[in-house]
PDB file of N, CA and C in Angstrom:
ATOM      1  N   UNK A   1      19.122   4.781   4.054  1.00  0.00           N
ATOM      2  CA  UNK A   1      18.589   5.203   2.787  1.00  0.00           C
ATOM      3  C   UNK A   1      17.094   4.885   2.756  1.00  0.00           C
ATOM      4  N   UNK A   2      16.170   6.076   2.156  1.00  0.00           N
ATOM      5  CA  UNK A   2      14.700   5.957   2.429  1.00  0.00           C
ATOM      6  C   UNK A   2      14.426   4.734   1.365  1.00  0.00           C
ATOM      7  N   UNK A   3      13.007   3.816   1.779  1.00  0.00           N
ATOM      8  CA  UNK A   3      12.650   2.713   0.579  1.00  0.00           C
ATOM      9  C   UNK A   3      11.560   3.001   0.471  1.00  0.00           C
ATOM     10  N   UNK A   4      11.024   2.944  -0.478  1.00  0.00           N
ATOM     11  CA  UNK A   4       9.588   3.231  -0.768  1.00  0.00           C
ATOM     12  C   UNK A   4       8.776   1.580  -1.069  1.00  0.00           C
ATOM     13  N   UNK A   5       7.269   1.836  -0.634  1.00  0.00           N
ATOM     14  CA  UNK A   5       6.356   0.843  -0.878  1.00  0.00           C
ATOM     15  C   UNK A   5       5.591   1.438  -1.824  1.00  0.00           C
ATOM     16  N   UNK A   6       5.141   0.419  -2.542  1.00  0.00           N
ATOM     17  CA  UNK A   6       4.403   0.984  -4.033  1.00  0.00           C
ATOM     18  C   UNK A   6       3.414  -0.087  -4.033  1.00  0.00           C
ATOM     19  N   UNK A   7       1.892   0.477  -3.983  1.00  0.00           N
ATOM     20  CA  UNK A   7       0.994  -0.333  -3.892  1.00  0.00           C
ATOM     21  C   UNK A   7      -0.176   0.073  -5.206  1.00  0.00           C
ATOM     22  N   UNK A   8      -0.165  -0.994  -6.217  1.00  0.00           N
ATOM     23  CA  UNK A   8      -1.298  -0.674  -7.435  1.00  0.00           C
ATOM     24  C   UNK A   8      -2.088  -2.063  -6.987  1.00  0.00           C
ATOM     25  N   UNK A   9      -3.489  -0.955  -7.175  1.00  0.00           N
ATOM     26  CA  UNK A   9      -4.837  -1.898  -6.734  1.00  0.00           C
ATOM     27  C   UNK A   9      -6.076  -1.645  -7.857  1.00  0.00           C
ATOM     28  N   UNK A  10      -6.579  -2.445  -7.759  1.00  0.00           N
ATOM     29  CA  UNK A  10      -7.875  -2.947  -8.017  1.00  0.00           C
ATOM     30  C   UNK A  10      -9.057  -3.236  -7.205  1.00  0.00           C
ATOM     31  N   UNK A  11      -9.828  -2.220  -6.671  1.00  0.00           N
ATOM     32  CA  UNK A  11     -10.838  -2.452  -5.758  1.00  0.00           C
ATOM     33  C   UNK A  11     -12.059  -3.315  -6.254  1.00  0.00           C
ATOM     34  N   UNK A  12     -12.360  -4.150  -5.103  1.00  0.00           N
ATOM     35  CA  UNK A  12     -13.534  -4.842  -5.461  1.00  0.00           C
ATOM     36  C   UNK A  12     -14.577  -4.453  -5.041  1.00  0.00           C
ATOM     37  N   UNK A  13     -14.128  -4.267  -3.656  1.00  0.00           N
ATOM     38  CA  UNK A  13     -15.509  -3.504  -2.822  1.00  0.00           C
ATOM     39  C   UNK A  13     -14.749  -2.172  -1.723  1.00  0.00           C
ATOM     40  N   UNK A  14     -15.942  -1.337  -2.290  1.00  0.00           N
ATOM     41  CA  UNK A  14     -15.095  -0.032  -1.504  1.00  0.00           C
ATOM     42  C   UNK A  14     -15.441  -0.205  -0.088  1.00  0.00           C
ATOM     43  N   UNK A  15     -16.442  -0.309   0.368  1.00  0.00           N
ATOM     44  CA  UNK A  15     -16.616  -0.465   2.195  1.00  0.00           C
ATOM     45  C   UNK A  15     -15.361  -1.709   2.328  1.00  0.00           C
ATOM     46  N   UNK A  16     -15.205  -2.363   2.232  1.00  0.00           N
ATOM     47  CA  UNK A  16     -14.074  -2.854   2.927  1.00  0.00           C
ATOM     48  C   UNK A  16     -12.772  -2.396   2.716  1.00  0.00           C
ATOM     49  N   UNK A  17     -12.719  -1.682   1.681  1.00  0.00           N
ATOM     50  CA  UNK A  17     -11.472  -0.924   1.204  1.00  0.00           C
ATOM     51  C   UNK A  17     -11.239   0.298   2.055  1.00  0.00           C
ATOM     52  N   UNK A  18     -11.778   0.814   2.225  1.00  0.00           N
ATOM     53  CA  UNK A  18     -11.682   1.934   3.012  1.00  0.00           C
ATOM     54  C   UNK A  18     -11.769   1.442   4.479  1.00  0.00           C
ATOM     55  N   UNK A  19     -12.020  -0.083   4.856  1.00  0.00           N
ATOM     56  CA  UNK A  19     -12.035   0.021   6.292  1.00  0.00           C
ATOM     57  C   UNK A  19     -10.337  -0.878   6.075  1.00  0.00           C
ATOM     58  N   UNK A  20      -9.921  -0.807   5.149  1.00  0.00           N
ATOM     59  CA  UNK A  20      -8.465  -1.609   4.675  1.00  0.00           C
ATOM     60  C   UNK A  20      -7.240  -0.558   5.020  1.00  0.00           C
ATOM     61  N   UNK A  21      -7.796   0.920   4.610  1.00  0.00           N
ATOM     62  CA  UNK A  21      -7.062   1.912   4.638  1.00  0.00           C
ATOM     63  C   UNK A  21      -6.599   2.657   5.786  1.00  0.00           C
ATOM     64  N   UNK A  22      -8.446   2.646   5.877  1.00  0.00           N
ATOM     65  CA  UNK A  22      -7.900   3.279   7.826  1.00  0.00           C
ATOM     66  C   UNK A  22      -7.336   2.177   8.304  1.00  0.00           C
ATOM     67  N   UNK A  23      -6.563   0.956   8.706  1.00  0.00           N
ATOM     68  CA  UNK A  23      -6.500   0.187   9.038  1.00  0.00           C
ATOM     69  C   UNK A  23      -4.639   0.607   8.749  1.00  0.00           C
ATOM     70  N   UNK A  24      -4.247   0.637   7.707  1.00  0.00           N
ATOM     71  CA  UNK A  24      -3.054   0.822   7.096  1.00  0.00           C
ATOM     72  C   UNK A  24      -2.433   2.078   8.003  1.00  0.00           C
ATOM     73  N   UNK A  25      -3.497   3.258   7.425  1.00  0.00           N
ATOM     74  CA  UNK A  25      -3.104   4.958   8.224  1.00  0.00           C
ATOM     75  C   UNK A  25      -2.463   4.707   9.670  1.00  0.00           C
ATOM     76  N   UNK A  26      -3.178   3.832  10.868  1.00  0.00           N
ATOM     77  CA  UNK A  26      -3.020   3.483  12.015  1.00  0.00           C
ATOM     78  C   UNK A  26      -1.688   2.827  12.131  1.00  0.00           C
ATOM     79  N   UNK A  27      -1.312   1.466  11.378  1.00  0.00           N
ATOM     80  CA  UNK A  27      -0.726   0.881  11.504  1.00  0.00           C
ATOM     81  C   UNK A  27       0.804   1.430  10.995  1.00  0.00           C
ATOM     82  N   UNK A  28       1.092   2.644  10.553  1.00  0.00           N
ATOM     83  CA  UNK A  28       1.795   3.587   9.909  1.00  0.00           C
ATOM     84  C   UNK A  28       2.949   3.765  10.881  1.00  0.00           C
ATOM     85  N   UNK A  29       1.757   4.625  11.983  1.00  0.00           N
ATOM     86  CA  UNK A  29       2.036   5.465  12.980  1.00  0.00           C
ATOM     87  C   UNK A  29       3.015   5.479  13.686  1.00  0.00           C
ATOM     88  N   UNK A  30       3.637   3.819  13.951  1.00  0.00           N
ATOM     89  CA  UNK A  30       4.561   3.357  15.135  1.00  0.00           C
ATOM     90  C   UNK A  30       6.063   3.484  14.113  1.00  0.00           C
ATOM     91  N   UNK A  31       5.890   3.346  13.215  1.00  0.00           N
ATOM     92  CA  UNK A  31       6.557   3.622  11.913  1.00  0.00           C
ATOM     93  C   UNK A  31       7.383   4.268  11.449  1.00  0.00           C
ATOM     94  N   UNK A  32       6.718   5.752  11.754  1.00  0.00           N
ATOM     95  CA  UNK A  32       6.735   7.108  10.932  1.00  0.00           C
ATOM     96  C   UNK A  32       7.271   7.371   9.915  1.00  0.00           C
ATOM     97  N   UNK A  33       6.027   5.907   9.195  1.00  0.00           N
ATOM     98  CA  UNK A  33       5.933   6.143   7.611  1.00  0.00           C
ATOM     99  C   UNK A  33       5.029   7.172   7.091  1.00  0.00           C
ATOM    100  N   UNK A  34       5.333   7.703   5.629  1.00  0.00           N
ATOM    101  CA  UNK A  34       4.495   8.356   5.555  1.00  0.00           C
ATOM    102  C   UNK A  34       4.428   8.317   3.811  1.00  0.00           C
ATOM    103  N   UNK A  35       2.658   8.640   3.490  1.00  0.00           N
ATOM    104  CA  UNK A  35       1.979   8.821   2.403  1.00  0.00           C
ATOM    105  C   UNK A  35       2.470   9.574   1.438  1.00  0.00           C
ATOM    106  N   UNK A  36       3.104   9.598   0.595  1.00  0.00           N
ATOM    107  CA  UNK A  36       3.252  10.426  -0.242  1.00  0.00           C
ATOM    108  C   UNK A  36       2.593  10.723  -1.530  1.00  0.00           C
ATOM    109  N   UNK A  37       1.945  10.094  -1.676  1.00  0.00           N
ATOM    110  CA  UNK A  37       1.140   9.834  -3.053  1.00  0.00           C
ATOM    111  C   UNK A  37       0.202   8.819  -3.008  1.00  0.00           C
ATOM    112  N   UNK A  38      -1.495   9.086  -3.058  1.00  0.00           N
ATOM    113  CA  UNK A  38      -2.061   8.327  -3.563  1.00  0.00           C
ATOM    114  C   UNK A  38      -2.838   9.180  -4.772  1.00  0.00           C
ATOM    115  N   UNK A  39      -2.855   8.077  -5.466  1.00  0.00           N
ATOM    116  CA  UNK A  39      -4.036   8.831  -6.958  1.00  0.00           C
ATOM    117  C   UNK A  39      -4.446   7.522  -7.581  1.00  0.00           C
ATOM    118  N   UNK A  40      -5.499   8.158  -8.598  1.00  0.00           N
ATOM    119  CA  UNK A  40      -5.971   6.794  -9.590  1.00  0.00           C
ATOM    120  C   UNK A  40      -5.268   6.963 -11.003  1.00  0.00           C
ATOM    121  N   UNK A  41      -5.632   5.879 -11.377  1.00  0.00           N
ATOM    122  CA  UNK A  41      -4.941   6.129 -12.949  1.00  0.00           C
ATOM    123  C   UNK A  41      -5.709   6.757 -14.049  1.00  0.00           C
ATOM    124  N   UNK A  42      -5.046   7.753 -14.741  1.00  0.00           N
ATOM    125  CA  UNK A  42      -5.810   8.559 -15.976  1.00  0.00           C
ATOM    126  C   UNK A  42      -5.874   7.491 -17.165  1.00  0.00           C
ATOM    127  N   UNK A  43      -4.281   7.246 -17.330  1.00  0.00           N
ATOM    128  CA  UNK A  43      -4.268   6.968 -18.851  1.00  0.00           C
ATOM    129  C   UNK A  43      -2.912   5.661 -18.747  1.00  0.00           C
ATOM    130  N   UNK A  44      -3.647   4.842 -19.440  1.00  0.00           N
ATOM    131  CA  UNK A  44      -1.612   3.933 -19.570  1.00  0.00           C
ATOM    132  C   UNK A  44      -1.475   4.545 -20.896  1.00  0.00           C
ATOM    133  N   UNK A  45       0.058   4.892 -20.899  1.00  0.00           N
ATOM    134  CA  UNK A  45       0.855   5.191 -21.882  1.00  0.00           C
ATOM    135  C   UNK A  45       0.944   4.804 -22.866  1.00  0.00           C
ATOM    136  N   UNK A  46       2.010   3.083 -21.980  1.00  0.00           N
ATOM    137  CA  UNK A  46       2.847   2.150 -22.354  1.00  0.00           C
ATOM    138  C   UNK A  46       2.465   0.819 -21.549  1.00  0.00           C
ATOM    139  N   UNK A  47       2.023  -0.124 -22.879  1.00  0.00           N
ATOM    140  CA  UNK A  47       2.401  -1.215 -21.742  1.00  0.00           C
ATOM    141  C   UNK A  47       0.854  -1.555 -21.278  1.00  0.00           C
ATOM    142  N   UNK A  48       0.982  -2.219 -20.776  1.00  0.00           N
ATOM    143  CA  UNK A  48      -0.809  -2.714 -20.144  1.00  0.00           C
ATOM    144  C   UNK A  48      -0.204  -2.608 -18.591  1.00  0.00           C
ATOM    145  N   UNK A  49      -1.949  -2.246 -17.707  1.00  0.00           N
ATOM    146  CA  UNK A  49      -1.982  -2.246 -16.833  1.00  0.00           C
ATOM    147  C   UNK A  49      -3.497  -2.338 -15.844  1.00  0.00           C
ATOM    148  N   UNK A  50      -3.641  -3.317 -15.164  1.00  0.00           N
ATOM    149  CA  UNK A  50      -5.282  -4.017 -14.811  1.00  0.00           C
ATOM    150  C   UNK A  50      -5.254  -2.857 -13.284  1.00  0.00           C
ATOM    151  N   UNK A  51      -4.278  -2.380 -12.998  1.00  0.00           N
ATOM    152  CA  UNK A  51      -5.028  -2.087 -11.413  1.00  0.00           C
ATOM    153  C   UNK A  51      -5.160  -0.099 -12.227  1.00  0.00           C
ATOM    154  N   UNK A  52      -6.056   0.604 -10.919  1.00  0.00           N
ATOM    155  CA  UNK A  52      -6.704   1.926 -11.136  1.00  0.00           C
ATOM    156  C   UNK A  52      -6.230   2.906  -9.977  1.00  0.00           C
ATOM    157  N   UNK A  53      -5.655   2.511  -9.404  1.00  0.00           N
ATOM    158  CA  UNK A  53      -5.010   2.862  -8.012  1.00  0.00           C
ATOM    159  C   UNK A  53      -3.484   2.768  -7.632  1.00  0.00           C
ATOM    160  N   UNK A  54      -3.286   3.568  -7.334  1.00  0.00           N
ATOM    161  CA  UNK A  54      -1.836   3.183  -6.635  1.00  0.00           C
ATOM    162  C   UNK A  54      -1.308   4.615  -5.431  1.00  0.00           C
ATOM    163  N   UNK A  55      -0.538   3.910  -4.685  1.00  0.00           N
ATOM    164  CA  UNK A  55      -0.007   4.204  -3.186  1.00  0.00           C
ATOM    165  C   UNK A  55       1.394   4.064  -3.620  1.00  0.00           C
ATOM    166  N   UNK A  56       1.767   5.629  -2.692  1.00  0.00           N
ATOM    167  CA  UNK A  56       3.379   5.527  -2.408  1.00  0.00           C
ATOM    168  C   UNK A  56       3.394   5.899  -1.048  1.00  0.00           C
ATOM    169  N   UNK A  57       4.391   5.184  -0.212  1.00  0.00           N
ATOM    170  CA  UNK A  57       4.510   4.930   0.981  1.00  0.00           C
ATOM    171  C   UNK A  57       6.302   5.449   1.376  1.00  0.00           C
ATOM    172  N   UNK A  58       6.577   6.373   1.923  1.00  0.00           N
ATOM    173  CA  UNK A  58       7.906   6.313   2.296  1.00  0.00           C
ATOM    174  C   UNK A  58       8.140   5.954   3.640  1.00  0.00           C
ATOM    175  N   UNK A  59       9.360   5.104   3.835  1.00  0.00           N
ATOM    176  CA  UNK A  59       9.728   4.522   4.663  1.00  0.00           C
ATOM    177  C   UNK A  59      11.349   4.968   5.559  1.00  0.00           C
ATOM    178  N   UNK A  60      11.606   5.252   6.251  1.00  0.00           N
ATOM    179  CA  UNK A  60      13.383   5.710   6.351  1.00  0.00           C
ATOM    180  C   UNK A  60      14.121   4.580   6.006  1.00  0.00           C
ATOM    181  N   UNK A  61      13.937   3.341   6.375  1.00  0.00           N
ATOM    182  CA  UNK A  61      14.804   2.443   5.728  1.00  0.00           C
ATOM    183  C   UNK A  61      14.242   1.289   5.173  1.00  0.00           C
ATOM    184  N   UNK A  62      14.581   0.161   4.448  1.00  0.00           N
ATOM    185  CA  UNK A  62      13.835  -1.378   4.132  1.00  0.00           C
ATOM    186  C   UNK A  62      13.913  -2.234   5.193  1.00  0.00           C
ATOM    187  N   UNK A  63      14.427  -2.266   6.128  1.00  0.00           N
ATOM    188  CA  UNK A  63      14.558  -2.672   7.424  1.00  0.00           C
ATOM    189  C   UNK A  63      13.243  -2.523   7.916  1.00  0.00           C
ATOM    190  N   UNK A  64      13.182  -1.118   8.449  1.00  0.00           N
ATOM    191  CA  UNK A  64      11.643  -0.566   8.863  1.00  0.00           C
ATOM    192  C   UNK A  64      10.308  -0.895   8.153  1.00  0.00           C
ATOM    193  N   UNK A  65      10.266  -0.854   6.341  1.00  0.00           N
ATOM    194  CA  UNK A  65       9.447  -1.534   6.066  1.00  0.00           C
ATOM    195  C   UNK A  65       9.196  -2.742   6.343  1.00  0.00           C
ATOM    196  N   UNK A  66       9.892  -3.581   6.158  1.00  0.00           N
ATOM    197  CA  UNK A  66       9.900  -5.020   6.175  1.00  0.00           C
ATOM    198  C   UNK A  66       8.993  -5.244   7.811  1.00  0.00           C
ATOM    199  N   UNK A  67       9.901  -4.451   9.144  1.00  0.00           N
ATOM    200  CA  UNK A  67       9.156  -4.800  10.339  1.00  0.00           C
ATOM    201  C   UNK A  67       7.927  -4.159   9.942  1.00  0.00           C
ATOM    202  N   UNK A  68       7.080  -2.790   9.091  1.00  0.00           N
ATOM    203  CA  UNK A  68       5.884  -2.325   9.395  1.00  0.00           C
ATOM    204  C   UNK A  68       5.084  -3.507   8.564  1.00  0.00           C
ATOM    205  N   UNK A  69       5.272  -4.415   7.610  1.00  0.00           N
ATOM    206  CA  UNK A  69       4.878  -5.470   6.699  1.00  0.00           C
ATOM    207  C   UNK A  69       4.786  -6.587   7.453  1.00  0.00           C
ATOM    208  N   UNK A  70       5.793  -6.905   8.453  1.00  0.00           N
ATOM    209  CA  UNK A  70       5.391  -8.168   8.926  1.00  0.00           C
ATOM    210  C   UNK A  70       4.696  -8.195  10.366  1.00  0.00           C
ATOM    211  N   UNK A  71       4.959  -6.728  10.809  1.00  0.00           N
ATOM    212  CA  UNK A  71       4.122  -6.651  11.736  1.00  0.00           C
ATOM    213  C   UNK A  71       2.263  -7.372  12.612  1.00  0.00           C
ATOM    214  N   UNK A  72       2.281  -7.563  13.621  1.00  0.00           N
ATOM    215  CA  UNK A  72       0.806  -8.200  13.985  1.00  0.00           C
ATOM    216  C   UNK A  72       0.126  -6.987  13.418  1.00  0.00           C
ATOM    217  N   UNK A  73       0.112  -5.735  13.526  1.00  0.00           N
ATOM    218  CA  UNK A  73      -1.373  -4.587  12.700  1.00  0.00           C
ATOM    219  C   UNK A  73      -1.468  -5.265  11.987  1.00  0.00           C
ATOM    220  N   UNK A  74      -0.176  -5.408  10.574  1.00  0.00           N
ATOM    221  CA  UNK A  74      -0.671  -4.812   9.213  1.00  0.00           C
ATOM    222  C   UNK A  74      -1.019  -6.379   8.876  1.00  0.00           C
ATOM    223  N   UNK A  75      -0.414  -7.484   9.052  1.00  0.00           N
ATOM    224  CA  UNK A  75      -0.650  -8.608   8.689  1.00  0.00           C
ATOM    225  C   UNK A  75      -1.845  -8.987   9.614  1.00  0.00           C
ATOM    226  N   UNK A  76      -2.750  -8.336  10.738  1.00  0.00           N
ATOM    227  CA  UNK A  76      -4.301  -8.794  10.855  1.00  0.00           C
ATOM    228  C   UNK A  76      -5.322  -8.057   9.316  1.00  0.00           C
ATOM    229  N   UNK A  77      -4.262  -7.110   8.950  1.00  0.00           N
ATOM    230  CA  UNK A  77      -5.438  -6.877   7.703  1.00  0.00           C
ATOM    231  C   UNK A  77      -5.273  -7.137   6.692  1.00  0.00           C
ATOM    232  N   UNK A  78      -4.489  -8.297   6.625  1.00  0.00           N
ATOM    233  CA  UNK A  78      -3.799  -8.773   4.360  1.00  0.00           C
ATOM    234  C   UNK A  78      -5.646  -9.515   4.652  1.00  0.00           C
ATOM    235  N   UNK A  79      -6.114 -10.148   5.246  1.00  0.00           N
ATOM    236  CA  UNK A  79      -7.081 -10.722   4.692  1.00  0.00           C
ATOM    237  C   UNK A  79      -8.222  -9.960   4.694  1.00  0.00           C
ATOM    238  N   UNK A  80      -8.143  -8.966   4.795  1.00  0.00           N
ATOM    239  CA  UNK A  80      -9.381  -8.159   4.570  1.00  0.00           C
ATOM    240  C   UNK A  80      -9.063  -7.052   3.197  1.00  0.00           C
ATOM    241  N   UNK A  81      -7.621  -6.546   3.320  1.00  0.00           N
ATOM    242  CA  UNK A  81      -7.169  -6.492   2.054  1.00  0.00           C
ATOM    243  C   UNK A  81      -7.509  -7.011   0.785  1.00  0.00           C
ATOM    244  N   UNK A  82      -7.236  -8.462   0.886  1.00  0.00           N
ATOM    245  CA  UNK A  82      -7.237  -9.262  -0.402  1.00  0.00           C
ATOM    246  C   UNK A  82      -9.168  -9.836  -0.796  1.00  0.00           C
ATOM    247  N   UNK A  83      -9.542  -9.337   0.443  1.00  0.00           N
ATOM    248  CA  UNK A  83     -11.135  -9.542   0.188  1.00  0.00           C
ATOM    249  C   UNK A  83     -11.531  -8.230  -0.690  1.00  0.00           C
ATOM    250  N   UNK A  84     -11.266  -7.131  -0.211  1.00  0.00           N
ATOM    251  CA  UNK A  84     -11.730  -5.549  -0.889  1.00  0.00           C
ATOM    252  C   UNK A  84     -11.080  -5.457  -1.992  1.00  0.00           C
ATOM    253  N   UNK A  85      -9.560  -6.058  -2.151  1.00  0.00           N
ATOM    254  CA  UNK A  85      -9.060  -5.637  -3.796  1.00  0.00           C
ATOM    255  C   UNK A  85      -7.668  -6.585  -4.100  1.00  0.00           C
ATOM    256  N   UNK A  86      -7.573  -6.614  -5.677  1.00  0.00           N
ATOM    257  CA  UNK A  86      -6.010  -7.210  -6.409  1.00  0.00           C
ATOM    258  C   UNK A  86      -5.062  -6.461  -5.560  1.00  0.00           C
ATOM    259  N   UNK A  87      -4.047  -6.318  -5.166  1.00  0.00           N
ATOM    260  CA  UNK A  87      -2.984  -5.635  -5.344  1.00  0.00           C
ATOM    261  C   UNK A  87      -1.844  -6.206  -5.520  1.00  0.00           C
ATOM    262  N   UNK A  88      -0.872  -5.740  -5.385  1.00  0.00           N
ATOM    263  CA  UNK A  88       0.811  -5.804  -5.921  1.00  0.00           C
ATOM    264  C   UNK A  88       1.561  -4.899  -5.195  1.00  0.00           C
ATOM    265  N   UNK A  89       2.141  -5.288  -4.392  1.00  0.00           N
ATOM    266  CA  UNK A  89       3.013  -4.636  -3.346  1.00  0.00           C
ATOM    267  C   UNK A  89       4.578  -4.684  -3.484  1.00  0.00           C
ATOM    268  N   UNK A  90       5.330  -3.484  -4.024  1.00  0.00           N
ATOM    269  CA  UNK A  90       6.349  -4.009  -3.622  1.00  0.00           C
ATOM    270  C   UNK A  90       7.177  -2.802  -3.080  1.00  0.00           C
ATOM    271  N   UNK A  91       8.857  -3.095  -3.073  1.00  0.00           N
ATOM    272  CA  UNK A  91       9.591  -2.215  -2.169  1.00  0.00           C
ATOM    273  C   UNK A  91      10.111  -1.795  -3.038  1.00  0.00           C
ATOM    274  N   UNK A  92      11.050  -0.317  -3.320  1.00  0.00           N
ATOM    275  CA  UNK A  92      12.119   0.167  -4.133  1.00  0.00           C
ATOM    276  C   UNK A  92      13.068   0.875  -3.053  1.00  0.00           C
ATOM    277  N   UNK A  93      14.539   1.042  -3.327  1.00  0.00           N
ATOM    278  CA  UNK A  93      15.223   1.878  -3.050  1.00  0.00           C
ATOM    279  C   UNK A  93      16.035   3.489  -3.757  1.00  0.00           C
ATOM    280  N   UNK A  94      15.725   4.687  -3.323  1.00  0.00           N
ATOM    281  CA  UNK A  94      15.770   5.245  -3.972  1.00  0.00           C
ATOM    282  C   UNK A  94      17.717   5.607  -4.674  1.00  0.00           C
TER     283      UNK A  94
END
């Protein structure tokens, strides 16, 4: 069953953000996860909300996420991540 990653951010600094991303795109690959949605936020509804960004990530299983998350790629870039922006990462099943 596919799981999705859901990532809402808050950029601090875009040059490192974008060298955060390509960084992510790459680290995908071995994966064959894939992007389904990125956009910024228009409007909150309902509810409060601090980040302007958010990522949807599909995955074929939570298994597979979990290895593309704990992986050596993606975990050489949480700290360059958490330098360029807030985020909040988590998993759903559909």
């Amino acid at each position: 069953m596919a799981a999705y990653l859901i990532g809402q951010i808050k950029v601090r600094n875009q040059g490192l953000w974008q060298e955060y991303v390509t960084g992510v795109r790459e680290s995908l690959v071995p994966f064959e996860a894939k992007i389904l949605f990125r956009g910024k936020l228009l409007e909150v509804l309902a509810g409060q909300q601090d980040k302007d960004l958010v990522v949807v990530v599909e995955f074929s299983n939570q298994t597979v996420l979990n290895d593309w998350f704990t992986s050596e790629k993606y975990q050489s870039l949480i700290p360059l991540r958490d330098e360029a922006a807030s985020v909040v990462i988590s998993s759903y099943q559909a």
